[in-house]
N, C-alpha and C. Protein backbone atom coordinates (compact mmCIF):
# COMPACT_ATOMS: atom_id res chain seq x y z
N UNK A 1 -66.96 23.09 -36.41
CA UNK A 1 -67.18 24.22 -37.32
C UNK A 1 -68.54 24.83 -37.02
N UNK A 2 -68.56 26.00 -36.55
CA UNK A 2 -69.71 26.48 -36.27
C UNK A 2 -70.87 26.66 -37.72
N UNK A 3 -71.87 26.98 -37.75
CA UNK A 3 -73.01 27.25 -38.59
C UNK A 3 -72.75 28.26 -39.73
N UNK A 4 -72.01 29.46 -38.93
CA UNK A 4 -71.44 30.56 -39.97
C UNK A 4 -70.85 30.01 -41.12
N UNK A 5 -69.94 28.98 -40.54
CA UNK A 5 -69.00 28.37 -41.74
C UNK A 5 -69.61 28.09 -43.19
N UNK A 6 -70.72 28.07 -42.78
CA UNK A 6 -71.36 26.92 -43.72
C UNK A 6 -71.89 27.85 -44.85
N UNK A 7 -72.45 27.41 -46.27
CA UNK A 7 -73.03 28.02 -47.03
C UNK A 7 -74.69 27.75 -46.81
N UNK A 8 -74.98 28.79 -46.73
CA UNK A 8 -76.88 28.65 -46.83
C UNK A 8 -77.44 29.01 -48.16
N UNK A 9 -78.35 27.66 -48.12
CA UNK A 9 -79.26 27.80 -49.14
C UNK A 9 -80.14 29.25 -49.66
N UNK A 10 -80.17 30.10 -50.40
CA UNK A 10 -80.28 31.30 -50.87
C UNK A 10 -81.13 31.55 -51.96
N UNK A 11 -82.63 32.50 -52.32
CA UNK A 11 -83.12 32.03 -53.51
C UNK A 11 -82.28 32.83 -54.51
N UNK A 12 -82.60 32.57 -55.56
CA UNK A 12 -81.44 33.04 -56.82
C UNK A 12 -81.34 34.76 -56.88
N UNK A 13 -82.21 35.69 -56.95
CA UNK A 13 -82.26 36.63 -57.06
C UNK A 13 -81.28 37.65 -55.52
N UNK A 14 -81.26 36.75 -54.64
CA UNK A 14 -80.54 36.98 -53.54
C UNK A 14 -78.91 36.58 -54.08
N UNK A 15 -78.93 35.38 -54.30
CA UNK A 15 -77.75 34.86 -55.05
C UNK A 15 -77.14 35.60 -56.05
N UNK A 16 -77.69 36.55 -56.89
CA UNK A 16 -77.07 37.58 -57.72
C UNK A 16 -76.60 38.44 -57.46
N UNK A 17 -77.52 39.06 -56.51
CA UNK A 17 -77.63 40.45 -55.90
C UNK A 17 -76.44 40.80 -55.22
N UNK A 18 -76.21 39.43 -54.80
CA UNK A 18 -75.01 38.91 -53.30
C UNK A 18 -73.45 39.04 -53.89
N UNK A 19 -73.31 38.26 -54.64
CA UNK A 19 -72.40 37.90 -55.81
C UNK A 19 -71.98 39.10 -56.67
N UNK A 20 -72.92 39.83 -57.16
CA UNK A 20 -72.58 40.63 -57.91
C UNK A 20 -72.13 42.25 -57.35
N UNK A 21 -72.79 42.11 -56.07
CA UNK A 21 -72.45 43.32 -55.47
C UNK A 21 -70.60 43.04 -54.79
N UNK A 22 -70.60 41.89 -54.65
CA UNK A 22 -68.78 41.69 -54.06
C UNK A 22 -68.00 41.17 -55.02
N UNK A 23 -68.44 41.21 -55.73
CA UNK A 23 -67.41 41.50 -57.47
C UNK A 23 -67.38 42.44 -58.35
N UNK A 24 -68.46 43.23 -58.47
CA UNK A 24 -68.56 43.96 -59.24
C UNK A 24 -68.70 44.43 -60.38
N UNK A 25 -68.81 43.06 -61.06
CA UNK A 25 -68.80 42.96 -62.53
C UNK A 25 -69.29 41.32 -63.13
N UNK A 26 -69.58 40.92 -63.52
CA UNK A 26 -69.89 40.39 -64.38
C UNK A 26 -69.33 39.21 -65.41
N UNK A 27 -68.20 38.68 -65.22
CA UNK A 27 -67.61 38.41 -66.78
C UNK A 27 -68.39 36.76 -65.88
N UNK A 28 -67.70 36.14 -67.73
CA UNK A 28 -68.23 34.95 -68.35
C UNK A 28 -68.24 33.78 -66.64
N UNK A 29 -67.28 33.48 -65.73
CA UNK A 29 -67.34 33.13 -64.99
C UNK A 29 -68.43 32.90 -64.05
N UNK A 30 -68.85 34.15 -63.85
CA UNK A 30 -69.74 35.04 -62.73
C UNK A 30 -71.05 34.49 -63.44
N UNK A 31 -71.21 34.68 -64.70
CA UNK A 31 -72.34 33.83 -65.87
C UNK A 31 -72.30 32.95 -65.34
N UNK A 32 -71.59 31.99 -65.40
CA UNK A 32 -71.45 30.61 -65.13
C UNK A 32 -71.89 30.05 -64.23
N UNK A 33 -71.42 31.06 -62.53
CA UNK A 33 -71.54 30.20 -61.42
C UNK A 33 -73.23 30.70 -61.57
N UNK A 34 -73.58 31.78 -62.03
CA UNK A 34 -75.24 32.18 -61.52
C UNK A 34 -76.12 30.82 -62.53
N UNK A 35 -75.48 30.56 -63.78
CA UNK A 35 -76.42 29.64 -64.59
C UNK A 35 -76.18 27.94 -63.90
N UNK A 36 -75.18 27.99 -63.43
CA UNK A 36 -74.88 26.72 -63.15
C UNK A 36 -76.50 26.62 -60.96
N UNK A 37 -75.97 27.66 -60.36
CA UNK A 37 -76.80 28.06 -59.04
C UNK A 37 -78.69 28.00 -59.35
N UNK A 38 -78.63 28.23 -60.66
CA UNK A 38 -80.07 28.56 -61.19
C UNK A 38 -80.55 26.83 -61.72
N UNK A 39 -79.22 26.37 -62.46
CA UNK A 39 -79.73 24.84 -62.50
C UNK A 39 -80.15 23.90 -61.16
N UNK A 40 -79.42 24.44 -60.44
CA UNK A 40 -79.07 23.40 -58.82
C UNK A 40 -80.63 23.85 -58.12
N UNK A 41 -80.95 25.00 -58.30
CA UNK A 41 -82.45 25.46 -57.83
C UNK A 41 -83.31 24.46 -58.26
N UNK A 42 -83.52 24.09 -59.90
CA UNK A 42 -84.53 23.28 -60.14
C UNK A 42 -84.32 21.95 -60.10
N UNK A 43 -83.60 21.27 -59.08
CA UNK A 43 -83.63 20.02 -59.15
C UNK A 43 -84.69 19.34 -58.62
N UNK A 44 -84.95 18.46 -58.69
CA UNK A 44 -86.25 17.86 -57.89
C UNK A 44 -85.65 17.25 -57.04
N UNK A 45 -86.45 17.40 -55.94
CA UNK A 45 -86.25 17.16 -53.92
C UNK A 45 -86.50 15.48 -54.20
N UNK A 46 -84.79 15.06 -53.61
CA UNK A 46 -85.25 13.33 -53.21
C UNK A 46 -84.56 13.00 -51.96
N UNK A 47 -85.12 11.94 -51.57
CA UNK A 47 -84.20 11.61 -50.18
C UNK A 47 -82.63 11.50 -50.09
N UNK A 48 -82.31 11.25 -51.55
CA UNK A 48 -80.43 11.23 -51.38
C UNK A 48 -80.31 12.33 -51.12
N UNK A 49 -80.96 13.41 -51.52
CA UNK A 49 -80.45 15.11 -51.17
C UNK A 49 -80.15 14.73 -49.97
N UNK A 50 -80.96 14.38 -48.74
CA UNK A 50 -80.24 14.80 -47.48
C UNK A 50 -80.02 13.82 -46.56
N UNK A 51 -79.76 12.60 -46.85
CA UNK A 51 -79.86 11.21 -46.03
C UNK A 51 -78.91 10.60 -47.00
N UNK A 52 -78.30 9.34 -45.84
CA UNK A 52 -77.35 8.60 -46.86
C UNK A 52 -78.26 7.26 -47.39
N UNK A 53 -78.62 7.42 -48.55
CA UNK A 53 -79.27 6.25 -48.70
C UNK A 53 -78.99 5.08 -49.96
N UNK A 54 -79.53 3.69 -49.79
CA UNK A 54 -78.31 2.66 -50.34
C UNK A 54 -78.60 2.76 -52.48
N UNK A 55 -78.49 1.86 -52.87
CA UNK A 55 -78.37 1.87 -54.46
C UNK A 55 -79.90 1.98 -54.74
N UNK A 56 -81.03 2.00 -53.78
CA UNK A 56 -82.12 1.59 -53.86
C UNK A 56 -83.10 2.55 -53.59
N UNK A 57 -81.64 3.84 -53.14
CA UNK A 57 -82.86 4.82 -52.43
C UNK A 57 -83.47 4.29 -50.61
N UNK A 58 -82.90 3.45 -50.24
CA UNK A 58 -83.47 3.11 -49.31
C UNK A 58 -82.40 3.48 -47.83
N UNK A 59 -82.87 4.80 -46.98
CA UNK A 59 -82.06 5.41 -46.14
C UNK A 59 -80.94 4.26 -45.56
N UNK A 60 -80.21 4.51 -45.18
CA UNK A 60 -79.29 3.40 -45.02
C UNK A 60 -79.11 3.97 -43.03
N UNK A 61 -78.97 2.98 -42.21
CA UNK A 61 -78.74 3.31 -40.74
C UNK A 61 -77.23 3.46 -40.62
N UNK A 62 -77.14 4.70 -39.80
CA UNK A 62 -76.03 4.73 -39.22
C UNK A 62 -74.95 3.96 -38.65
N UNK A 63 -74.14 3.30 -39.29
CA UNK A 63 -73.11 2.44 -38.48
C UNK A 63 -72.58 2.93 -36.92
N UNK A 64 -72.42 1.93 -35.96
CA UNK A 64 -72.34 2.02 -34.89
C UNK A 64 -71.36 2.59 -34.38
N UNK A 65 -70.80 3.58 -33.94
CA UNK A 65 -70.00 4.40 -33.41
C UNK A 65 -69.01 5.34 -34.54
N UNK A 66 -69.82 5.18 -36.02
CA UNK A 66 -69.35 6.03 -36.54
C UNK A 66 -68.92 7.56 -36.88
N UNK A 67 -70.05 8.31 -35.73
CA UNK A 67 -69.14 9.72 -35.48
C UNK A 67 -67.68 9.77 -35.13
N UNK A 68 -67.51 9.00 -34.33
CA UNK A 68 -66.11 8.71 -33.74
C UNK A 68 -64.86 7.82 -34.84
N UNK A 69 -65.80 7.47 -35.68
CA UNK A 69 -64.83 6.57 -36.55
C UNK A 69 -64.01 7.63 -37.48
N UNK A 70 -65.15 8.41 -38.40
CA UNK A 70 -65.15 9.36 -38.72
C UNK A 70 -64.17 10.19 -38.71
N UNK A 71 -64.24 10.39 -36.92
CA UNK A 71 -63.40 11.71 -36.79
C UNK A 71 -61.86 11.00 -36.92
N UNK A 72 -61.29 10.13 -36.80
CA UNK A 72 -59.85 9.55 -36.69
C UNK A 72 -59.26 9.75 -38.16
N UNK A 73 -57.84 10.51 -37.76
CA UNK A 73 -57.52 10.80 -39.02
C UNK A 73 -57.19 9.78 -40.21
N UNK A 74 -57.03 8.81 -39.59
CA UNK A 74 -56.50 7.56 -40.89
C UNK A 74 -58.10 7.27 -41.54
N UNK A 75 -59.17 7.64 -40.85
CA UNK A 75 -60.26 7.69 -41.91
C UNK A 75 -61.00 8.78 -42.52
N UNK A 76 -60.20 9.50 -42.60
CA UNK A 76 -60.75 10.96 -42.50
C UNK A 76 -60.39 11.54 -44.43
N UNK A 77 -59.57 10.84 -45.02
CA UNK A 77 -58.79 10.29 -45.99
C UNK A 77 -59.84 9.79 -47.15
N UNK A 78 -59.99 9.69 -48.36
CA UNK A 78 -60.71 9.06 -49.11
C UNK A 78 -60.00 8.04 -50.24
N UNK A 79 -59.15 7.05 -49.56
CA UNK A 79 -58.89 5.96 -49.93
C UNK A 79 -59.26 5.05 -49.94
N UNK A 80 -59.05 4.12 -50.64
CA UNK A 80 -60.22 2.67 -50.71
C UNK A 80 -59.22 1.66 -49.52
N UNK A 81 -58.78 2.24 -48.47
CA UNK A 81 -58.35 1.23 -47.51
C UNK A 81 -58.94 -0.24 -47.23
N UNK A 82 -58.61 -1.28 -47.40
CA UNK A 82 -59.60 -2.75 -46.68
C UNK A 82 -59.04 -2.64 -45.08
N UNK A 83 -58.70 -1.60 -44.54
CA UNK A 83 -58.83 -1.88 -42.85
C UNK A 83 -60.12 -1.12 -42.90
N UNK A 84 -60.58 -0.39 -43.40
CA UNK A 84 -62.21 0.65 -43.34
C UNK A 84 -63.06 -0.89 -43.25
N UNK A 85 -63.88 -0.65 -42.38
CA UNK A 85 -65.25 -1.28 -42.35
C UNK A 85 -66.20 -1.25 -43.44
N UNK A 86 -66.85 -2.17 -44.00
CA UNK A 86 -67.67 -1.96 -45.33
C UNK A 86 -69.07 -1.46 -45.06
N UNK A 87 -69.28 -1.58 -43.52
CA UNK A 87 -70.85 -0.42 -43.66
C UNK A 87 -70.12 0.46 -43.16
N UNK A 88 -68.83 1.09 -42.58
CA UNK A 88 -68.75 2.17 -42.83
C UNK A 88 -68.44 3.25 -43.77
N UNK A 89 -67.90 2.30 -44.79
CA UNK A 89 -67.47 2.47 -46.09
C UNK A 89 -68.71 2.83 -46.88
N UNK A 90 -69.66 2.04 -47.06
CA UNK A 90 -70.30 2.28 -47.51
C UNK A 90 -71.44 4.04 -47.23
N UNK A 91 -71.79 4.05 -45.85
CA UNK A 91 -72.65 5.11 -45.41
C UNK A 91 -71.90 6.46 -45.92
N UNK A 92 -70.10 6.25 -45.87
CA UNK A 92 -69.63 7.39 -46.13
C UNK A 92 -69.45 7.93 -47.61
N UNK A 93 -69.62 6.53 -48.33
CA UNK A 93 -69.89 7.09 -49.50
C UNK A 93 -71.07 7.85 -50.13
N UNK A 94 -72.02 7.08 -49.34
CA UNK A 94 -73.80 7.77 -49.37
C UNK A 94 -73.76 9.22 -48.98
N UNK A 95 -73.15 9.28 -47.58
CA UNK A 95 -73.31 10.42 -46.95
C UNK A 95 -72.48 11.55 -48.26
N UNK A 96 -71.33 11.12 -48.59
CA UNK A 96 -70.92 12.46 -49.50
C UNK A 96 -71.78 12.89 -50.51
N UNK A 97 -72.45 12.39 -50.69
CA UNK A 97 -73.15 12.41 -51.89
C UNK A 97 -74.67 13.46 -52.05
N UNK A 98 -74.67 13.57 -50.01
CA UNK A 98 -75.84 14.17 -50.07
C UNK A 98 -75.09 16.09 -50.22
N UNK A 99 -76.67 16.53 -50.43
CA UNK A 99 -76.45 17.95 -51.36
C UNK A 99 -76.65 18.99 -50.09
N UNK A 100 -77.37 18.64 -49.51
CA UNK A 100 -77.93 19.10 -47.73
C UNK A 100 -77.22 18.73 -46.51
N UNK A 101 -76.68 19.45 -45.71
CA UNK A 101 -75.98 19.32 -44.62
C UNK A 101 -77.16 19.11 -42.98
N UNK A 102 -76.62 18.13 -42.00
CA UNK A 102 -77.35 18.30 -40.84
C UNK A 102 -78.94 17.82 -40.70
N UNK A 103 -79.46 16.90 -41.65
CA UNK A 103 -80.43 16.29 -41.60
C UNK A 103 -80.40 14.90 -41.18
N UNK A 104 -81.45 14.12 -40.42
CA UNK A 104 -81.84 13.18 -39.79
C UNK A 104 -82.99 12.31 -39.85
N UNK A 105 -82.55 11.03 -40.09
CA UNK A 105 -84.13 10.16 -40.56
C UNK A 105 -84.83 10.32 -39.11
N UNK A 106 -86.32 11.18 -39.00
CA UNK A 106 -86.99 11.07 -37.70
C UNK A 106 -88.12 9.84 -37.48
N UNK A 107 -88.27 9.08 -39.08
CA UNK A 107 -89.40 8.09 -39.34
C UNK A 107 -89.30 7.40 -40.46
N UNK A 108 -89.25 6.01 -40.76
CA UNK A 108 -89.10 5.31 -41.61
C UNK A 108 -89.94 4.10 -41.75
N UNK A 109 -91.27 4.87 -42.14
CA UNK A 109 -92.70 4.29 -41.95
C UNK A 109 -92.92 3.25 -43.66
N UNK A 110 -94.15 2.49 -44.03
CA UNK A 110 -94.32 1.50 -44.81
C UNK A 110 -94.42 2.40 -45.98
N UNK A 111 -95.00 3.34 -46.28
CA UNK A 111 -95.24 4.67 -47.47
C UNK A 111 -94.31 5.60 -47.48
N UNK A 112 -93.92 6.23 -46.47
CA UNK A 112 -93.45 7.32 -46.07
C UNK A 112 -91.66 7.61 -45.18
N UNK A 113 -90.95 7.96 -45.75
CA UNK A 113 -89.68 8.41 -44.63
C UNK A 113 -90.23 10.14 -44.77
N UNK A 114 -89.69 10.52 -43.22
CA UNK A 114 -89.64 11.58 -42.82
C UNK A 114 -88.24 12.05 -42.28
N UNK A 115 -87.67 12.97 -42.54
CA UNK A 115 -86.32 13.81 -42.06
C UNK A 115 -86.68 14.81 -41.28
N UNK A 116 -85.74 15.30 -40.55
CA UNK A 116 -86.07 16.50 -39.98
C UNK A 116 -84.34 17.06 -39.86
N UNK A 117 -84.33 18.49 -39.78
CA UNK A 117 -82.66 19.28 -39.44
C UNK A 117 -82.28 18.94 -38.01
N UNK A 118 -81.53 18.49 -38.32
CA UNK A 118 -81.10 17.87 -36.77
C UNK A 118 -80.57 19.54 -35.88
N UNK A 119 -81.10 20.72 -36.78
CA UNK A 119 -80.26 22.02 -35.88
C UNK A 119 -81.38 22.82 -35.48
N UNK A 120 -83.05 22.18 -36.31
CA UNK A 120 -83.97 22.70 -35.92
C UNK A 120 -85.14 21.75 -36.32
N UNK A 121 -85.46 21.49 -35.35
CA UNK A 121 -86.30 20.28 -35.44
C UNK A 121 -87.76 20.70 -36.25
N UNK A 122 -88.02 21.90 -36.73
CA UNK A 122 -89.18 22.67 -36.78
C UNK A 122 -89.33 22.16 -38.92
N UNK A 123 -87.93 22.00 -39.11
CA UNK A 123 -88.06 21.77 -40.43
C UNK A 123 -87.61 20.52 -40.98
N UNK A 124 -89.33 19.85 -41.53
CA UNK A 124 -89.04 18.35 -41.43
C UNK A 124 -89.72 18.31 -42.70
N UNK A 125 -89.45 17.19 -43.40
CA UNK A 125 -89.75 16.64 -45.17
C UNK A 125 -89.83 15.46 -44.98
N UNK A 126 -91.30 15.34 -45.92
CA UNK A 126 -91.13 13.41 -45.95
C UNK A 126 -91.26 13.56 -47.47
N UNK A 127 -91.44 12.08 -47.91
CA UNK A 127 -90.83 11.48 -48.89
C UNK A 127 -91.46 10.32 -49.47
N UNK A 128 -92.24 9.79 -50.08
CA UNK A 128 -92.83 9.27 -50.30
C UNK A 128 -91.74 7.72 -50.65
N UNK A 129 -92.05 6.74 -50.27
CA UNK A 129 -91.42 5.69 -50.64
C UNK A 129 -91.22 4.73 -51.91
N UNK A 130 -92.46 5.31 -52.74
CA UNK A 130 -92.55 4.66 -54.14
C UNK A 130 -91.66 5.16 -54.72
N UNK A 131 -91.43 6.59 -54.51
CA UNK A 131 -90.48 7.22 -55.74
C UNK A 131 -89.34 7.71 -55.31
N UNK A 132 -89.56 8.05 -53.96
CA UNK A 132 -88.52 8.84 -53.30
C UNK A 132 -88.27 10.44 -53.19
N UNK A 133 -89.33 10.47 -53.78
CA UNK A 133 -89.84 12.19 -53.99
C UNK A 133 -90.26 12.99 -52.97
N UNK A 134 -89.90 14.47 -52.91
CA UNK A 134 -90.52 15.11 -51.44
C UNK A 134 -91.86 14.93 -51.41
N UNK A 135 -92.85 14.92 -50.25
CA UNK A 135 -94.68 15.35 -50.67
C UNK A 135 -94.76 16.87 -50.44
N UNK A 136 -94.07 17.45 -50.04
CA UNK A 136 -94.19 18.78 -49.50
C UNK A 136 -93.41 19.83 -50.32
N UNK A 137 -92.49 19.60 -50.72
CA UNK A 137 -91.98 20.70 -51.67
C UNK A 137 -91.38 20.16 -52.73
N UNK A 138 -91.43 21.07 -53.98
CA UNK A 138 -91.44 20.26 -55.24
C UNK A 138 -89.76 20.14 -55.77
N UNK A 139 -88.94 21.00 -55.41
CA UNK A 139 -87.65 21.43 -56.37
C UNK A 139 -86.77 22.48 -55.06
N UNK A 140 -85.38 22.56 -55.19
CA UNK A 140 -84.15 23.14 -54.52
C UNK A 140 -85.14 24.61 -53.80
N UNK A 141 -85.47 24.81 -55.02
CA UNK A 141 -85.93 26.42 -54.95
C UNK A 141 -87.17 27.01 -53.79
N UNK A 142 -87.79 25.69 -53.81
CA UNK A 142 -89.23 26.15 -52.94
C UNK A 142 -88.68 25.71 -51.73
N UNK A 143 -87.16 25.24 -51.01
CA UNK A 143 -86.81 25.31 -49.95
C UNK A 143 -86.44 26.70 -49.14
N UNK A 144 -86.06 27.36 -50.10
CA UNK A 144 -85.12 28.69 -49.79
C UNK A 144 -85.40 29.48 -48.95
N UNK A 145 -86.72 29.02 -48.53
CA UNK A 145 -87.39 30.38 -47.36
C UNK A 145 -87.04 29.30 -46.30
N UNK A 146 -86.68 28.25 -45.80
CA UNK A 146 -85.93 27.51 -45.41
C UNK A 146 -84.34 27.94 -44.49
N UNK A 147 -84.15 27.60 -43.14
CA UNK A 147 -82.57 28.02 -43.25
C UNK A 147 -81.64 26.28 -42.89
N UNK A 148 -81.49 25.69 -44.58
CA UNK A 148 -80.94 25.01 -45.16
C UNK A 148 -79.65 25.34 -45.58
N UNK A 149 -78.46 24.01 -45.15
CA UNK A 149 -77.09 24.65 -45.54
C UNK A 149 -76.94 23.62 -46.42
N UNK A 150 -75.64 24.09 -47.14
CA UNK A 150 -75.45 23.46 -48.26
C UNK A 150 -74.04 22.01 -47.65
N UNK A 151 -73.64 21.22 -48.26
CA UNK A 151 -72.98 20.32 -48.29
C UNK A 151 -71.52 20.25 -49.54
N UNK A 152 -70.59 20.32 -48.70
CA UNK A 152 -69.26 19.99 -50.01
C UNK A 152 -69.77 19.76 -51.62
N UNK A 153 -70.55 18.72 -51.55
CA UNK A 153 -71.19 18.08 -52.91
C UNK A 153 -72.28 19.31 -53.52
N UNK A 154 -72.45 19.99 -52.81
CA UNK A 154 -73.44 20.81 -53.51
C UNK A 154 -72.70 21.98 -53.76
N UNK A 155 -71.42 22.03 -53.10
CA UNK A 155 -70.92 23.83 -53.20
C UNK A 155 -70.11 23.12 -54.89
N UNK A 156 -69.98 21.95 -54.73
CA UNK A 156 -68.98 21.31 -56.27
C UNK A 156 -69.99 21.72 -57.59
N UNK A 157 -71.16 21.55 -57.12
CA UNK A 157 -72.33 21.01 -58.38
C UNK A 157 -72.24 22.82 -58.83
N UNK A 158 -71.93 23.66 -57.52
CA UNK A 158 -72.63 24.82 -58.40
C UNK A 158 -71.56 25.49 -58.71
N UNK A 159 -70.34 25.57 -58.17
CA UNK A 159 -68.73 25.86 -58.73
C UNK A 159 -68.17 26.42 -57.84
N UNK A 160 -69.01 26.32 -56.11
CA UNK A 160 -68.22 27.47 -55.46
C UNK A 160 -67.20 26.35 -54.66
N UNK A 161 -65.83 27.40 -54.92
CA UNK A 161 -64.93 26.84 -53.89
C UNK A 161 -64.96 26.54 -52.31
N UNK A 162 -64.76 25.47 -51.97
CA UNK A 162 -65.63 25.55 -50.41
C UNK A 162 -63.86 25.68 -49.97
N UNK A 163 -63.48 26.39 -48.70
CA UNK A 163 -62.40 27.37 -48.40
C UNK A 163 -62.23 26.16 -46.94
């Protein structure tokens, strides 16, 4: 799926502008998805946003040949199968969960994890390890100048149908 596919992160006033000009109107719905898009802005930045990480907050490593596991259709499915592997089971449950698409642990230091976009290496976030909190940007919103895509789990949180 190329990049187009994807939804990009957008600041809100773009998000209206956008929305409202290819509908045309307004009703209670259209309310909805903008108040629900305006909540998802102020969330506070943690490492589950964009890494799969375990009950602990603690990034979890990639199971071993799991791109490929992945792609096979009998796992492709979200059934609680016992032929699934349990760290692969597990990462894929982490991984859905994140809100950010295409990010990568680049450092997983004694204080500090660092990520970076695995589509542009130029935009990287660390994270402080006590809390799990970004050090660099505070909330959804101060990403937006950012070209950040969104994830299944995040198009759910804000109501848009992902197609």
């Amino acid at each position: 799926m190329s990049r187009n596919a994807f939804y990009k992160l957008i600041p809100m006033t773009s998000f209206v502008i956008d929305y409202y000009s290819n509908e045309g109107y307004a009703d209670l719905q259209t309310l909805n998805l903008m108040v629900k898009y305006a909540q998802f802005l102020k969330k506070v930045l943690k490492l589950e946003m964009f890494i799969p990480v375990d009950s602990e907050g603690i990034p979890l490593k990639q199971p071993k040949n799991y791109s490929s596991w992945k792609s096979l259709d009998h796992n492709k499915n979200d059934d609680e199968s016992t032929s699934l592997l349990e760290e692969h089971k597990l990462y894929k449950k982490a991984e859905k969960k994140c809100l950010f698409e295409g990010f990568q642990l680049a450092y997983n230091g004694y204080s500090v994890v660092r990520i970076v976009a695995g589509y542009n290496p130029e935009i990287e976030l660390s994270f402080n390890k006590k809390d799990m909190l970004c050090q660099n940007f505070e909330n959804i919103e101060s990403l937006t100048d950012l070209e950040i895509y969104l994830s299944s789990a995040s198009l759910k949180i804000i109501g848009i149908k992902n197609k």
